[in-house]
Protein backbone atom coordinates (compact mmCIF):
# COMPACT_ATOMS: atom_id res chain seq x y z
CA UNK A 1 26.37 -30.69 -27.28
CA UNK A 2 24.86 -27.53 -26.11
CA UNK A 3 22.11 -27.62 -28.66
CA UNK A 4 21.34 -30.57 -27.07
CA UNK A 5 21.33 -29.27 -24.19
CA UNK A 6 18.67 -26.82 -24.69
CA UNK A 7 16.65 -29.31 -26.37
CA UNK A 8 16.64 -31.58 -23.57
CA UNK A 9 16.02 -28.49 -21.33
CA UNK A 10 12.92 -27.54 -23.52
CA UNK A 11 11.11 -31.04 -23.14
CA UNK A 12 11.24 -31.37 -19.64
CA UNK A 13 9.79 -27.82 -19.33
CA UNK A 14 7.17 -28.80 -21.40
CA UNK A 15 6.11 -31.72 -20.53
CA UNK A 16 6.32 -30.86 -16.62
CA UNK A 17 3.74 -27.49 -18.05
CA UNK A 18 1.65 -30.40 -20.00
CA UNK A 19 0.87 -32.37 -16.85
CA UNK A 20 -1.84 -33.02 -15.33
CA UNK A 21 -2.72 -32.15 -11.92
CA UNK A 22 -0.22 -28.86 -12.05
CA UNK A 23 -1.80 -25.67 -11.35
CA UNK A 24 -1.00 -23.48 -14.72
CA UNK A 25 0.40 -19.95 -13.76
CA UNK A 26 -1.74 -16.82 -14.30
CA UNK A 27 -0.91 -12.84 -14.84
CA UNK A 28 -3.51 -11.43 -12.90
CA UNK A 29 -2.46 -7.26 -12.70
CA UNK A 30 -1.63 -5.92 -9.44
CA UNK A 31 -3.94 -3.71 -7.65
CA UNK A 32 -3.54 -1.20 -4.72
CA UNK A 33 -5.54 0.37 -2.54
CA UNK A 34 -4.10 3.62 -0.41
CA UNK A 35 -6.33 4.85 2.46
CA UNK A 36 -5.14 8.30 3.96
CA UNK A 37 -7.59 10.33 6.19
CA UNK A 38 -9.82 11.82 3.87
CA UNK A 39 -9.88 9.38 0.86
CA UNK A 40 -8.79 6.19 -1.08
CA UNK A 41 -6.89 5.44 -4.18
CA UNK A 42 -6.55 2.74 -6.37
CA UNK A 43 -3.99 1.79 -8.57
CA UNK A 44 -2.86 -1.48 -11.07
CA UNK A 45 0.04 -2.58 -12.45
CA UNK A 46 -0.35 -4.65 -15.65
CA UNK A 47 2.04 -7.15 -17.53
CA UNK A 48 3.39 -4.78 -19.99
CA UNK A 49 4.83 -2.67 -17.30
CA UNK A 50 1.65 0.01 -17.20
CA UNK A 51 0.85 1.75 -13.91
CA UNK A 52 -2.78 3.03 -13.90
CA UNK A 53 -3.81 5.60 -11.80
CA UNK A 54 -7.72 4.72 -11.41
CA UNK A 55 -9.34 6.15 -8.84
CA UNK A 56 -9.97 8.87 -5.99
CA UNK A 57 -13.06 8.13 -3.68
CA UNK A 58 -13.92 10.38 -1.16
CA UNK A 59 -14.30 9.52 2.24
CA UNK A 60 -17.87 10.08 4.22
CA UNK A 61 -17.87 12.27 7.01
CA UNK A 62 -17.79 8.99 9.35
CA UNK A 63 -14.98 7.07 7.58
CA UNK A 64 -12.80 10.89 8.19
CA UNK A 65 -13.77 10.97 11.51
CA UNK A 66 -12.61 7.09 12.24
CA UNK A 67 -9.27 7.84 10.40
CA UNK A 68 -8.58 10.79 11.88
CA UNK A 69 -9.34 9.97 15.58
CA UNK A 70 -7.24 8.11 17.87
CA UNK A 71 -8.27 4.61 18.34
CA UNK A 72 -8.14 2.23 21.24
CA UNK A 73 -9.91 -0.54 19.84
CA UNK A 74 -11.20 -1.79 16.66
CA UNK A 75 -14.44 -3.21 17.83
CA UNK A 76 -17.80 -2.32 19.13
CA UNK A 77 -19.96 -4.40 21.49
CA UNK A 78 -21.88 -6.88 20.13
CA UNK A 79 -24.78 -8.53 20.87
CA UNK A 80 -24.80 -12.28 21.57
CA UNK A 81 -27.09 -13.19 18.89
CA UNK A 82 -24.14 -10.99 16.18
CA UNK A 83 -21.05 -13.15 18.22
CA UNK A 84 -22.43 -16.31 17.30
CA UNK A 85 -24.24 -15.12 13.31
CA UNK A 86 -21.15 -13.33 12.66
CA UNK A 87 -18.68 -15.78 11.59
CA UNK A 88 -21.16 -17.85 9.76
CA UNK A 89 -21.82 -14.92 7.10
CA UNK A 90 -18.78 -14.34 7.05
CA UNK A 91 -18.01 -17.25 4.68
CA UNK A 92 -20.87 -16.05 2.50
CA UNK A 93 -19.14 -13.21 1.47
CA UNK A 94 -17.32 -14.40 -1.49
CA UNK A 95 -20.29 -15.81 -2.93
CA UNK A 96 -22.92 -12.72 -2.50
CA UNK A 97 -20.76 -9.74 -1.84
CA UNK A 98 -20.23 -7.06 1.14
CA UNK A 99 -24.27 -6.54 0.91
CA UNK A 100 -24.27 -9.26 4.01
CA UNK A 101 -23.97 -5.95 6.48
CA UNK A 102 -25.79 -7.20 9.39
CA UNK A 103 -23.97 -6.78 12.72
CA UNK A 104 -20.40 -5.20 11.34
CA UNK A 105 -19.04 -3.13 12.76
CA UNK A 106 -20.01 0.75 11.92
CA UNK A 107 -15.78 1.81 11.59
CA UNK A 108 -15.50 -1.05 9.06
CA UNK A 109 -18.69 0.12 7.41
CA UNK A 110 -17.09 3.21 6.68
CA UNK A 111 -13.92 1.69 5.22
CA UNK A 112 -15.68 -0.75 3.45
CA UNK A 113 -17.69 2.00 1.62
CA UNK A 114 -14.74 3.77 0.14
CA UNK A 115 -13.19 0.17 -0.66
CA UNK A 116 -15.76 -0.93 -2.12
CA UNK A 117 -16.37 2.22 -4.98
CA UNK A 118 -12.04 1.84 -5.10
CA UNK A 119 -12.93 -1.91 -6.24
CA UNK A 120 -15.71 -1.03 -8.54
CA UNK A 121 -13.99 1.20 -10.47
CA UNK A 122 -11.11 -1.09 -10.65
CA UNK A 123 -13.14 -3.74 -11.69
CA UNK A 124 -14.78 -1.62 -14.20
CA UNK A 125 -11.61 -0.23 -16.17
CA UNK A 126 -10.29 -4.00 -16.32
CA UNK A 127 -13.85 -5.51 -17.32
CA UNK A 128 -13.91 -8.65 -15.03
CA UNK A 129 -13.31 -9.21 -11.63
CA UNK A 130 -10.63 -8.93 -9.15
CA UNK A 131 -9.63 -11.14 -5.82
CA UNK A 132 -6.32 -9.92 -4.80
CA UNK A 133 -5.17 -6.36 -3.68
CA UNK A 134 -2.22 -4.53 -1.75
CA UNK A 135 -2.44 -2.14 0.64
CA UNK A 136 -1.47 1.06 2.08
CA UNK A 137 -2.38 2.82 4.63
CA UNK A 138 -1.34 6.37 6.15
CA UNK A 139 -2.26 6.17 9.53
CA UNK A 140 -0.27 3.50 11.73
CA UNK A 141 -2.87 2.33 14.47
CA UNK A 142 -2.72 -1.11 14.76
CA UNK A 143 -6.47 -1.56 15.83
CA UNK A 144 -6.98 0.83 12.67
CA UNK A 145 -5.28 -1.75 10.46
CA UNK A 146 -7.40 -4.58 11.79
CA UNK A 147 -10.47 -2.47 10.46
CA UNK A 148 -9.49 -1.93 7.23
CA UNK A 149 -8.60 -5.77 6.85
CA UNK A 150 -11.89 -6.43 8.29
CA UNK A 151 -13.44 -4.69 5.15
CA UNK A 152 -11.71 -6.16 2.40
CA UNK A 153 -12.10 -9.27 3.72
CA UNK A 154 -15.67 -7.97 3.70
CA UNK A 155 -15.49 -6.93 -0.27
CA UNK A 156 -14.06 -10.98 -1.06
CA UNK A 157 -10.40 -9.84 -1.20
CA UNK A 158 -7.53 -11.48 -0.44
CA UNK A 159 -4.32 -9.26 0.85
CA UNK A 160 -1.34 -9.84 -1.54
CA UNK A 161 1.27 -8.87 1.76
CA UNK A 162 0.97 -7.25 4.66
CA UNK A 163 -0.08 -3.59 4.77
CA UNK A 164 2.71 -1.18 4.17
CA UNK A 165 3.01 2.35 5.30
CA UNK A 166 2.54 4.61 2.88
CA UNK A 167 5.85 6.41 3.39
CA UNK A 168 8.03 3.34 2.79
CA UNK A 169 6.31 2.85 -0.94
CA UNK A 170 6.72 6.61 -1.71
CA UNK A 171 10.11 6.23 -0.92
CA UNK A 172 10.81 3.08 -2.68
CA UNK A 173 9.50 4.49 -5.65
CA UNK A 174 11.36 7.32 -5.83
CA UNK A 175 14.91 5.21 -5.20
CA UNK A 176 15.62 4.92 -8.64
CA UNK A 177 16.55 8.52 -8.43
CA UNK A 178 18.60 8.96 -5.62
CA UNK A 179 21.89 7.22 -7.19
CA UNK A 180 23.67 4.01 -6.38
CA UNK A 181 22.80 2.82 -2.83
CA UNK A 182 24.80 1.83 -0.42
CA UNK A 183 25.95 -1.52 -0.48
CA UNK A 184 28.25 -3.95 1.99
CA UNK A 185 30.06 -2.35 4.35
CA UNK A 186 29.12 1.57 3.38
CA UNK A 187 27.42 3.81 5.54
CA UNK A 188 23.45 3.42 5.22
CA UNK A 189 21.78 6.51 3.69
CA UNK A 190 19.26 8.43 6.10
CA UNK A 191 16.14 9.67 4.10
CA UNK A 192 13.63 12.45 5.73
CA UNK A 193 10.42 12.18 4.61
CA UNK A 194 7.74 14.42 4.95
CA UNK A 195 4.02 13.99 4.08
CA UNK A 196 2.38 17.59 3.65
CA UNK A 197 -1.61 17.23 3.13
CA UNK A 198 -4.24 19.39 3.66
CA UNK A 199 -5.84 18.08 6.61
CA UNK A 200 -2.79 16.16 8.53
CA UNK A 201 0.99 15.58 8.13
CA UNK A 202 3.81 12.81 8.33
CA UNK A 203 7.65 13.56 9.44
CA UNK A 204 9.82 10.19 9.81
CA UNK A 205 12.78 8.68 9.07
CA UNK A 206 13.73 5.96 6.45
CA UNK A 207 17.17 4.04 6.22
CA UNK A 208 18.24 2.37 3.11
CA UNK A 209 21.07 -0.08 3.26
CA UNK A 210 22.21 -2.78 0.75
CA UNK A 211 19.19 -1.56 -1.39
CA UNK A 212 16.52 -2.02 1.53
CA UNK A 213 14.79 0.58 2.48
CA UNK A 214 13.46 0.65 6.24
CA UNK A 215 11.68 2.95 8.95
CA UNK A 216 13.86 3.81 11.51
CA UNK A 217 12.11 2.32 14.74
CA UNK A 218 10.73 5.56 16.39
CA UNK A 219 11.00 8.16 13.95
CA UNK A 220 7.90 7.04 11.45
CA UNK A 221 5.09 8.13 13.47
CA UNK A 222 1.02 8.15 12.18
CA UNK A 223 -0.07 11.53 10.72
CA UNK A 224 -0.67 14.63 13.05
CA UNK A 225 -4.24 15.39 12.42
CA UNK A 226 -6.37 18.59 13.24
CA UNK A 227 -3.36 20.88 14.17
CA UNK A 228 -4.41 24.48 13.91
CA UNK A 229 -1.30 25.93 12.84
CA UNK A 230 -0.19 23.19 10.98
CA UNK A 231 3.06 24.80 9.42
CA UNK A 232 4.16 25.24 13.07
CA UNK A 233 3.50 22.08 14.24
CA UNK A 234 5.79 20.74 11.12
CA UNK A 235 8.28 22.73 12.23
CA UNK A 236 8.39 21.46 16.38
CA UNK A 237 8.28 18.04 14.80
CA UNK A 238 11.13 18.50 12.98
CA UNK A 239 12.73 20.34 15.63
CA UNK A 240 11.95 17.00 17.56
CA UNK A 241 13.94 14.92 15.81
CA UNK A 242 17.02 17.02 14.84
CA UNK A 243 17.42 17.60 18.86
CA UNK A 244 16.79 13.97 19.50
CA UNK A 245 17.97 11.88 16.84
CA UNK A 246 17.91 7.93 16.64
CA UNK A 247 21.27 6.24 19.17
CA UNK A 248 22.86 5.64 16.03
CA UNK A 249 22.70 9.41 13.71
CA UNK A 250 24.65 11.77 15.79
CA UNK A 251 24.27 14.83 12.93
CA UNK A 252 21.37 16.00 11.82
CA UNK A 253 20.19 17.66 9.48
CA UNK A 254 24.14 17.22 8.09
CA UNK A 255 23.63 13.25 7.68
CA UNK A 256 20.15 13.26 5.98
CA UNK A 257 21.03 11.99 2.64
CA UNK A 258 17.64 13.11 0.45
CA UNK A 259 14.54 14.65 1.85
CA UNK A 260 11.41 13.17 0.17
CA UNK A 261 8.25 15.40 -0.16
CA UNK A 262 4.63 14.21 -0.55
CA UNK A 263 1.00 14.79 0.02
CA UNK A 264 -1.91 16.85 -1.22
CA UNK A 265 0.47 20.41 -0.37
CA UNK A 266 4.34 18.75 -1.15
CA UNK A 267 4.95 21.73 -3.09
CA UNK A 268 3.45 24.58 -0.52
CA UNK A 269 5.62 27.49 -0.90
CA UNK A 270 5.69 28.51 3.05
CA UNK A 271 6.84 24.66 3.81
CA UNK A 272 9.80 24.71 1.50
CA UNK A 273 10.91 28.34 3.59
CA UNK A 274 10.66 26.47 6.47
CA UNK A 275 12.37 23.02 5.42
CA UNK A 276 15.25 25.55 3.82
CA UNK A 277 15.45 27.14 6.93
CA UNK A 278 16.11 24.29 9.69
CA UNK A 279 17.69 21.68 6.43
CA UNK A 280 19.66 24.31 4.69
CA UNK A 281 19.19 24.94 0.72
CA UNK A 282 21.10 22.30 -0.51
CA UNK A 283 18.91 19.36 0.99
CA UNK A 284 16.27 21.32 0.02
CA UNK A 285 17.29 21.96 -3.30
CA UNK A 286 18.26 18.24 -4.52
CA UNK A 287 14.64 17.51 -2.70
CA UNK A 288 12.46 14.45 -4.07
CA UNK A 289 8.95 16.28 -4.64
CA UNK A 290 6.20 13.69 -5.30
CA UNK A 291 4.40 15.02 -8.63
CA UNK A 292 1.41 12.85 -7.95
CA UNK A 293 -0.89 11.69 -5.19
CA UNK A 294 -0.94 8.22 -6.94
CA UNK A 295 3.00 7.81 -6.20
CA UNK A 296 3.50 5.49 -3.42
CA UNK A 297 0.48 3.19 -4.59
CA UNK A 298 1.85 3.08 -8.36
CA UNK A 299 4.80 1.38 -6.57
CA UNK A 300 2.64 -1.00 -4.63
CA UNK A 301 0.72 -1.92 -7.19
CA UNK A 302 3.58 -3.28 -9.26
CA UNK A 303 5.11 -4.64 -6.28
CA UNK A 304 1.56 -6.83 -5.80
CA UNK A 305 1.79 -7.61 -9.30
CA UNK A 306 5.64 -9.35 -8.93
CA UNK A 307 4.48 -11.57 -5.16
CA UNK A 308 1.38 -12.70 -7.37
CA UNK A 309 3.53 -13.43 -10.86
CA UNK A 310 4.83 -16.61 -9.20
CA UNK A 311 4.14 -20.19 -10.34
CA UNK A 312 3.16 -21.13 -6.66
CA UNK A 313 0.99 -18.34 -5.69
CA UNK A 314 -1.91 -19.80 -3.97
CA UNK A 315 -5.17 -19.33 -5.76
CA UNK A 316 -7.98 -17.38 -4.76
CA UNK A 317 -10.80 -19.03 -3.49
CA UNK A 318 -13.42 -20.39 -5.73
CA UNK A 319 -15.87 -18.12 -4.45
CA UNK A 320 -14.16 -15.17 -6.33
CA UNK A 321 -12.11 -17.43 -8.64
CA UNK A 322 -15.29 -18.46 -10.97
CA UNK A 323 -16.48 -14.55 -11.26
CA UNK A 324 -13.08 -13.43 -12.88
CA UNK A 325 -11.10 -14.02 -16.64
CA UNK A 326 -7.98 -13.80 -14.79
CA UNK A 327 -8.04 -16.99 -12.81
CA UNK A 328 -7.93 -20.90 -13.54
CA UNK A 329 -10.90 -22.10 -15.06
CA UNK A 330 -12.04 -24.45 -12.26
CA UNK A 331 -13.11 -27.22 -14.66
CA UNK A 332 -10.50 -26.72 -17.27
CA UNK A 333 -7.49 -25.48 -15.61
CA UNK A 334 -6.60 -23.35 -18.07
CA UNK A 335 -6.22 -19.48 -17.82
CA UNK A 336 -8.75 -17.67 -19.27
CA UNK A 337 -7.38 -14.10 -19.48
CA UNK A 338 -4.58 -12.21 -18.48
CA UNK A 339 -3.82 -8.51 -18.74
């Protein structure tokens, strides 16, 4: 009877695969982008459970001065003749690229040219094209996210989810190796994490709880950029929060669970005096240091690859479709490619 069963089971499957009409479900690898002040990276996750590192692209001196500036607003005034051109080019882009520059906006110019060299050599170590990427992004400006989607859009990509921070995919990654989390009814780890770069930093607060992992509302703030004594300024930002901690934490540092380190300078020898001096050694010792600037993106690459290995996920648009081997055929249906 069970045999039967499964035989039964197999023949519908089939024969709902063999129809006609049915989109047919494609492995395209998951890619992510990571844009921090002074540079982009790009990572993919492939079907055999490979995380690439690809590429570092350097920013120009205009796209480091957009990230690393406060911004108000993500447009520039435009002329009449650019409002009403505008959105009519846009829908060329797909179909002729991000060359289709007139009237955009000089921020999203700069974004789009580190994108774009992220994409290329993407594109090149997977030898076709690609339609759909994940982001992150380091700096939390909400007119600065709007740019940045501005310019892939501008490149012909789709985005696979909203942007994440950066900090919540480092952390995520690193998960695996902070135990068993809490689950129903237990007390929700805190998590300190602390992005140490050359040129800005990052001090916030994640909660995990029932295996998801959050910013506490508040306590993930943008990167401090251009401080002149930056080891100082770490150190009144930490002060910060230990003096005023979220309504709910009434001990800190003696309820941080792990602290997480990352960034260009995660293992700076003055920092770890410092953190062992307001933490204590313990937290300090059992420490998650990030051994790689590509953690965090690794992570949201494979995480792009899982939303995307669905059999309902909506198909890029023909535009970028017919350019790539991993998409459907548009006259065949049938996948040409998958890595």
């Amino acid at each position: 009877m069970l045999i039967l069963y499964f035989v039964a089971l197999y023949v519908t499957v089939a024969t709902v695969v063999a129809q006609p009409g049915l989109i047919p479900r494609y492995r395209a690898p998951g890619v992510a982008f990571r844009l921090t002040p002074d540079y982009g990276l790009a990572s993919i996750y492939l079907k055999n459970g490979t995380s690439v590192p690809v590429a570092q692209v350097w920013g120009t001196l205009g796209y480091q001065d957009f990230m690393r500036k406060p911004l108000h607003s993500a447009w520039e005034s435009r002329s009449t003749l650019c409002r009403y051109i505008t959105p009519g080019l846009e829908q060329l882009i797909p179909l002729f690229g991000s060359w289709i520059s007139i009237c955009r906006n000089s921020k999203v110019e700069s974004t789009l040219s580190v994108m774009d060299s992220l994409k290329t050599a993407v594109e090149a170590y997977l030898g076709t094209s690609i339609c759909d990427v994940k982001l992150n992004i380091d700096v939390f400006e909400w007119p600065k996210h709007q740019v940045v989607r501005e310019a892939l859009h501008a490149l012909g990509l789709r985005e696979v989810v909203p942007t994440m921070p950066t900090t919540k995919s480092v952390v995520l990654e690193h998960v695996p190796h902070m135990g068993t989390t809490p689950g129903y009814n237990e007390e929700p780890w805190i998590i300190l994490a602390i992005d140490y770069s050359k040129h800005w930093y990052n001090v916030g607060l994640m909660n995990i709880d029932e295996g998801f992992v959050d910013p506490i509302p508040g306590f993930i703030r943008g990167p401090t950029i251009g401080k002149g004594q930056q080891l100082k300024a770490v150190e009144h930002s930490l002060r910060d929060i230990i003096a005023n901690p979220p309504d709910n934490i009434r001990n800190l540092p003696k309820q941080i669970h792990r602290v997480m380190l990352y960034g260009d300078d995660a293992k700076d020898d003055s920092l770890r005096e410092l953190l062992i001096r307001l933490l204590g050694k313990m937290l300090v010792r059992n420490a998650l240091i990030s051994n790689s600037i590509f953690d965090g993106t690794n992570y949201t690459a494979y995480t792009a690859y899982y939303h995307m290995d669905i059999v309902n996920y909506p198909r890029p648009p023909w535009g970028c479709r017919w350019r790539s081997n991993f998409y459907i055929d548009p006259e065949g249906d049938e996948v040409k490619a998958e890595l």
